[in-house]
C-alpha atoms as a PDB file:
ATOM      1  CA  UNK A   1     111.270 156.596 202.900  1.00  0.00           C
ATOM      2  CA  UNK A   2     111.200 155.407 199.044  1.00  0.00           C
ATOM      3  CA  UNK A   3     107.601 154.950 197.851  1.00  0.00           C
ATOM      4  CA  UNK A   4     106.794 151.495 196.757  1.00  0.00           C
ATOM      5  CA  UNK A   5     105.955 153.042 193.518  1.00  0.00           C
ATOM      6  CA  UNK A   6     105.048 156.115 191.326  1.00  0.00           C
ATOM      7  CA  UNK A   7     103.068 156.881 188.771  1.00  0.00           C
ATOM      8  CA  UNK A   8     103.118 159.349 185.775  1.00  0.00           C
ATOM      9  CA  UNK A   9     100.859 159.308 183.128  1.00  0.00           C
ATOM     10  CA  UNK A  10     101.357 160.927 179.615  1.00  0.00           C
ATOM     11  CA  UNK A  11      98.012 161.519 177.907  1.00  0.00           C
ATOM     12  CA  UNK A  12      99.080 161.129 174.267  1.00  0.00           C
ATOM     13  CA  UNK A  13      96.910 160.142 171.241  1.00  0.00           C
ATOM     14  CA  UNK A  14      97.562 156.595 170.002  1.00  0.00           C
ATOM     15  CA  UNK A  15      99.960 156.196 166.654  1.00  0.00           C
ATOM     16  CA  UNK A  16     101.072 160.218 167.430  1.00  0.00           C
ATOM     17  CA  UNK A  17     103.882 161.259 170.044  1.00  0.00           C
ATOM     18  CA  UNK A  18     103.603 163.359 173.019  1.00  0.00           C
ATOM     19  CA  UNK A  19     103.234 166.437 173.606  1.00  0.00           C
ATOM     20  CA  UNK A  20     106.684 167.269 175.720  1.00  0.00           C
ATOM     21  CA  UNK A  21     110.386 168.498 174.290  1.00  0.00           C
ATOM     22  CA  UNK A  22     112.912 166.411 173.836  1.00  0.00           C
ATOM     23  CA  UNK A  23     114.505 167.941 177.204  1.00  0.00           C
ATOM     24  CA  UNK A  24     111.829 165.947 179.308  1.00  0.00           C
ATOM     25  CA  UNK A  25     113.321 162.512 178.513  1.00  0.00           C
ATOM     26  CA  UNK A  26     116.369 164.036 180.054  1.00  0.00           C
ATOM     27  CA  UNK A  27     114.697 165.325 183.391  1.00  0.00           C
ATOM     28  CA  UNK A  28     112.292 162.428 184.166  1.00  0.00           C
ATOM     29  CA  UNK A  29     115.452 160.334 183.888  1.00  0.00           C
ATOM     30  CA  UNK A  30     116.855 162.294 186.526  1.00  0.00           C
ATOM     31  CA  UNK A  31     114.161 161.006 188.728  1.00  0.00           C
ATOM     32  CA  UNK A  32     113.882 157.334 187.729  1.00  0.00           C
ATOM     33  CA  UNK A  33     115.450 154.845 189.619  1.00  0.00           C
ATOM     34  CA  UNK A  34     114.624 150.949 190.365  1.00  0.00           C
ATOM     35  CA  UNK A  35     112.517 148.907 187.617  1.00  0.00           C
ATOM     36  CA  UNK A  36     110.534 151.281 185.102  1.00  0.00           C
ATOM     37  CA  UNK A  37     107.533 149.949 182.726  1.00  0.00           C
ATOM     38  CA  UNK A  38     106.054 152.183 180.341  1.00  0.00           C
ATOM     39  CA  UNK A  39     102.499 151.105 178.818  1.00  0.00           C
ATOM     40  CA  UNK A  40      99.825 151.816 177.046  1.00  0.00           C
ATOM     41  CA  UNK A  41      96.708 150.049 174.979  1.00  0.00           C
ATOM     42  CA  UNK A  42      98.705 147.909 172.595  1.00  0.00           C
ATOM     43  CA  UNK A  43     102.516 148.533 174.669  1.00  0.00           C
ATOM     44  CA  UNK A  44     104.021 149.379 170.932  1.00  0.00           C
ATOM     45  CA  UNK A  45     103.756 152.877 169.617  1.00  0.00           C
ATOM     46  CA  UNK A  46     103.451 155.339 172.589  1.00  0.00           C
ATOM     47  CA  UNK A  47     105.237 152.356 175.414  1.00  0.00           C
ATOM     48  CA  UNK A  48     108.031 152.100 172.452  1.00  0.00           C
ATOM     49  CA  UNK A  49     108.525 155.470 171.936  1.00  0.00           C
ATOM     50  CA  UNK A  50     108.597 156.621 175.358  1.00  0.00           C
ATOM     51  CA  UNK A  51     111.258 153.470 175.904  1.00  0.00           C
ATOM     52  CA  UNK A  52     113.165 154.618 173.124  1.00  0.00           C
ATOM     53  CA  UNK A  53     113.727 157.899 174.031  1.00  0.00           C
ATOM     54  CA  UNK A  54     114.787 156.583 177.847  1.00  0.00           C
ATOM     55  CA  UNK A  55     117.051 154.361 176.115  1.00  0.00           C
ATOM     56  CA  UNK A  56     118.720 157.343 173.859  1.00  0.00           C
ATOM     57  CA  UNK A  57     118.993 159.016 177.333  1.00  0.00           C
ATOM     58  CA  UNK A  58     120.857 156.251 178.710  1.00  0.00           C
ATOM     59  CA  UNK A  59     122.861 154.908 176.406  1.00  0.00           C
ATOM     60  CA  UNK A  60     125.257 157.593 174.630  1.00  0.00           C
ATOM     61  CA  UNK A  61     126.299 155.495 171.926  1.00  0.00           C
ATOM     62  CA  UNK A  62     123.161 155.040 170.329  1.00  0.00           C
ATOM     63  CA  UNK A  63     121.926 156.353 167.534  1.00  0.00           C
ATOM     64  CA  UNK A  64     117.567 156.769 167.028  1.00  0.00           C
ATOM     65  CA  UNK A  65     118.520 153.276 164.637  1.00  0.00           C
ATOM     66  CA  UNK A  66     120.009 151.967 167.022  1.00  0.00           C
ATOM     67  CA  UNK A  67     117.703 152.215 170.027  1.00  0.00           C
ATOM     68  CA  UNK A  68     114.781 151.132 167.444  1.00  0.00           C
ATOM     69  CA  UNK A  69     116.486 148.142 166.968  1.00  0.00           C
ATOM     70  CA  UNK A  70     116.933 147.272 170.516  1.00  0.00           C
ATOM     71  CA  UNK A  71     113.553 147.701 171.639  1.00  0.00           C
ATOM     72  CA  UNK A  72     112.239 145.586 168.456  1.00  0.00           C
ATOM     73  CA  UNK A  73     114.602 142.927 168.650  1.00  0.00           C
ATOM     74  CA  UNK A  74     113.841 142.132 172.830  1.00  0.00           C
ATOM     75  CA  UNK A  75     110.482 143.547 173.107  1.00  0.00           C
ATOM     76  CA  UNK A  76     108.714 143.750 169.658  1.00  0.00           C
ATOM     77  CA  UNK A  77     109.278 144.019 165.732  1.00  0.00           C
ATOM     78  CA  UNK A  78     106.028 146.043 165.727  1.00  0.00           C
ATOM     79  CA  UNK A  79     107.279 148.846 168.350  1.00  0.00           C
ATOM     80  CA  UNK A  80     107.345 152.456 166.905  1.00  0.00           C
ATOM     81  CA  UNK A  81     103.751 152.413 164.572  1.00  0.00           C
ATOM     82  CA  UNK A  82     104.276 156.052 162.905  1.00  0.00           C
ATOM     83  CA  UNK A  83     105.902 158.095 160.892  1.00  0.00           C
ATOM     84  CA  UNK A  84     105.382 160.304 163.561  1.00  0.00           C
ATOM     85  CA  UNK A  85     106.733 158.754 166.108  1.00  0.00           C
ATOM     86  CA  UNK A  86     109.997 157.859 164.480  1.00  0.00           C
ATOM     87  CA  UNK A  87     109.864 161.993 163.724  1.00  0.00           C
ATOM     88  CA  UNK A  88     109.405 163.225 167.417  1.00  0.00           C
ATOM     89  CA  UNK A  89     112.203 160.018 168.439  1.00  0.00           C
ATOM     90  CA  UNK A  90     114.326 162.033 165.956  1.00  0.00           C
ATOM     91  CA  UNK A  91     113.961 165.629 167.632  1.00  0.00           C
ATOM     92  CA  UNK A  92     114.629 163.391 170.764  1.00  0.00           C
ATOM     93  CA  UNK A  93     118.155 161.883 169.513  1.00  0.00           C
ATOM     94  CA  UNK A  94     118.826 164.877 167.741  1.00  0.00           C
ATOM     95  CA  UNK A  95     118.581 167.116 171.174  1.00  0.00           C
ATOM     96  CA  UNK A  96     121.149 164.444 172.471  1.00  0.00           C
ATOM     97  CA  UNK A  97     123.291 165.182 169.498  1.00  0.00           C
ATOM     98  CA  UNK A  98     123.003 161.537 168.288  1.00  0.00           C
ATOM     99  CA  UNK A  99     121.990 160.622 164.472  1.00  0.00           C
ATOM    100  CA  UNK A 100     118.163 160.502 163.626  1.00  0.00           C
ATOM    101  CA  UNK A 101     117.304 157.404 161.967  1.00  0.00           C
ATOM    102  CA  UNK A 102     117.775 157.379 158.497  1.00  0.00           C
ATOM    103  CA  UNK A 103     115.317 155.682 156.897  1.00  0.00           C
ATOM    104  CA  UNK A 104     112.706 157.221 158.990  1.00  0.00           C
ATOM    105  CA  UNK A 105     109.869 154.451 159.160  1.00  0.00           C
ATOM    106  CA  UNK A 106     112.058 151.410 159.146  1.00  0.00           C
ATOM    107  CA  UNK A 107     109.758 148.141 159.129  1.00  0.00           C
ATOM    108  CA  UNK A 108     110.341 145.129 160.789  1.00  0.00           C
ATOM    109  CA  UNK A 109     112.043 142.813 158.127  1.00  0.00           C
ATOM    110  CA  UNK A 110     114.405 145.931 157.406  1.00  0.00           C
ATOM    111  CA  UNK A 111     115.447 146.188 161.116  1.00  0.00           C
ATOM    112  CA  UNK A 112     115.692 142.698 160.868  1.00  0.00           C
ATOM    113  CA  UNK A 113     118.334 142.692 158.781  1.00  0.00           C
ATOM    114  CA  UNK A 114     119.811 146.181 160.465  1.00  0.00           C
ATOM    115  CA  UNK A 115     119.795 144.005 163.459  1.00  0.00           C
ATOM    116  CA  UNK A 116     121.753 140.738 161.883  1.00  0.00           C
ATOM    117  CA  UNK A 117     123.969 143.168 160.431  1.00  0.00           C
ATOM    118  CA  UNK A 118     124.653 144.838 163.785  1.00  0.00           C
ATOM    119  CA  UNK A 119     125.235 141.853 165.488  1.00  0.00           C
ATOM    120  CA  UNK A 120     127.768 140.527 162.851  1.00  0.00           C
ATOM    121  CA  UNK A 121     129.633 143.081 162.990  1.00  0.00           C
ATOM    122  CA  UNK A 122     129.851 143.002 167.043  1.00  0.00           C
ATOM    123  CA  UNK A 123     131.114 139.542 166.648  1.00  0.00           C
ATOM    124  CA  UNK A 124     133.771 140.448 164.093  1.00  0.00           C
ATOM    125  CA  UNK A 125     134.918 143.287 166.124  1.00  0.00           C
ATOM    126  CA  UNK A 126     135.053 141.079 169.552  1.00  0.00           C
ATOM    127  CA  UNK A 127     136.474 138.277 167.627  1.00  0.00           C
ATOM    128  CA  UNK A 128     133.918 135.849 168.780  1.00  0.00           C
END
């Protein structure tokens, strides 16, 4: 029988990232399965990163950039609040042998305009 639900919790300081390798993402996605939430006081910086890293687990085409811009563009331009956390989602993409982000700490109007960019440039390629 599949529990209703389970809980982990990852005590991690607010605006810092946690204290696991990069290898974890990889593992606890192993043992996911149904709907997932991640949260925590504000549900940007430590929810965002933890989603980000999922979502560089389970999608192999993204980049750290990429997966930044996801999150921000459906959940919230604010995700991601440090410099440290955009470091420890680079070790994270990195271990999956995908690019770090670039410009490190990318703010909201600059994925903004990563994200229009992105999305133009889907539509050209699909010919939409």
């Amino acid at each position: 029988e599949v529990p209703a639900y389970r809980l982990l919790k990852i005590d991690w300081d607010d605006r810092k990232a946690p204290d696991v390798v990069p290898e974890f993402w990889v593992e606890l996605n192993n043992h996911l399965y149904g709907d997932v939430m991640t949260c925590c006081q504000g549900g940007h910086g430590r929810s965002g990163t933890a989603a980000v890293c999922l979502m560089l687990v389970n999608s192999p085409d993204y980049s750290a950039l990429d997966a930044i811009i996801h999150l921000r563009a459906l959940h919230c331009p604010r995700a991601i609040e440090s410099q440290v956390q955009h470091d420890y989602i680079d070790s994270v993409a990195t271990f999956l042998e995908r690019e770090p982000n670039p410009g490190a700490t990318v703010g909201s109007q600059r994925i903004g305009d990563c994200f229009c960019r992105r999305v133009a440039l889907l539509v050209n390629v699909c010919g939409n």
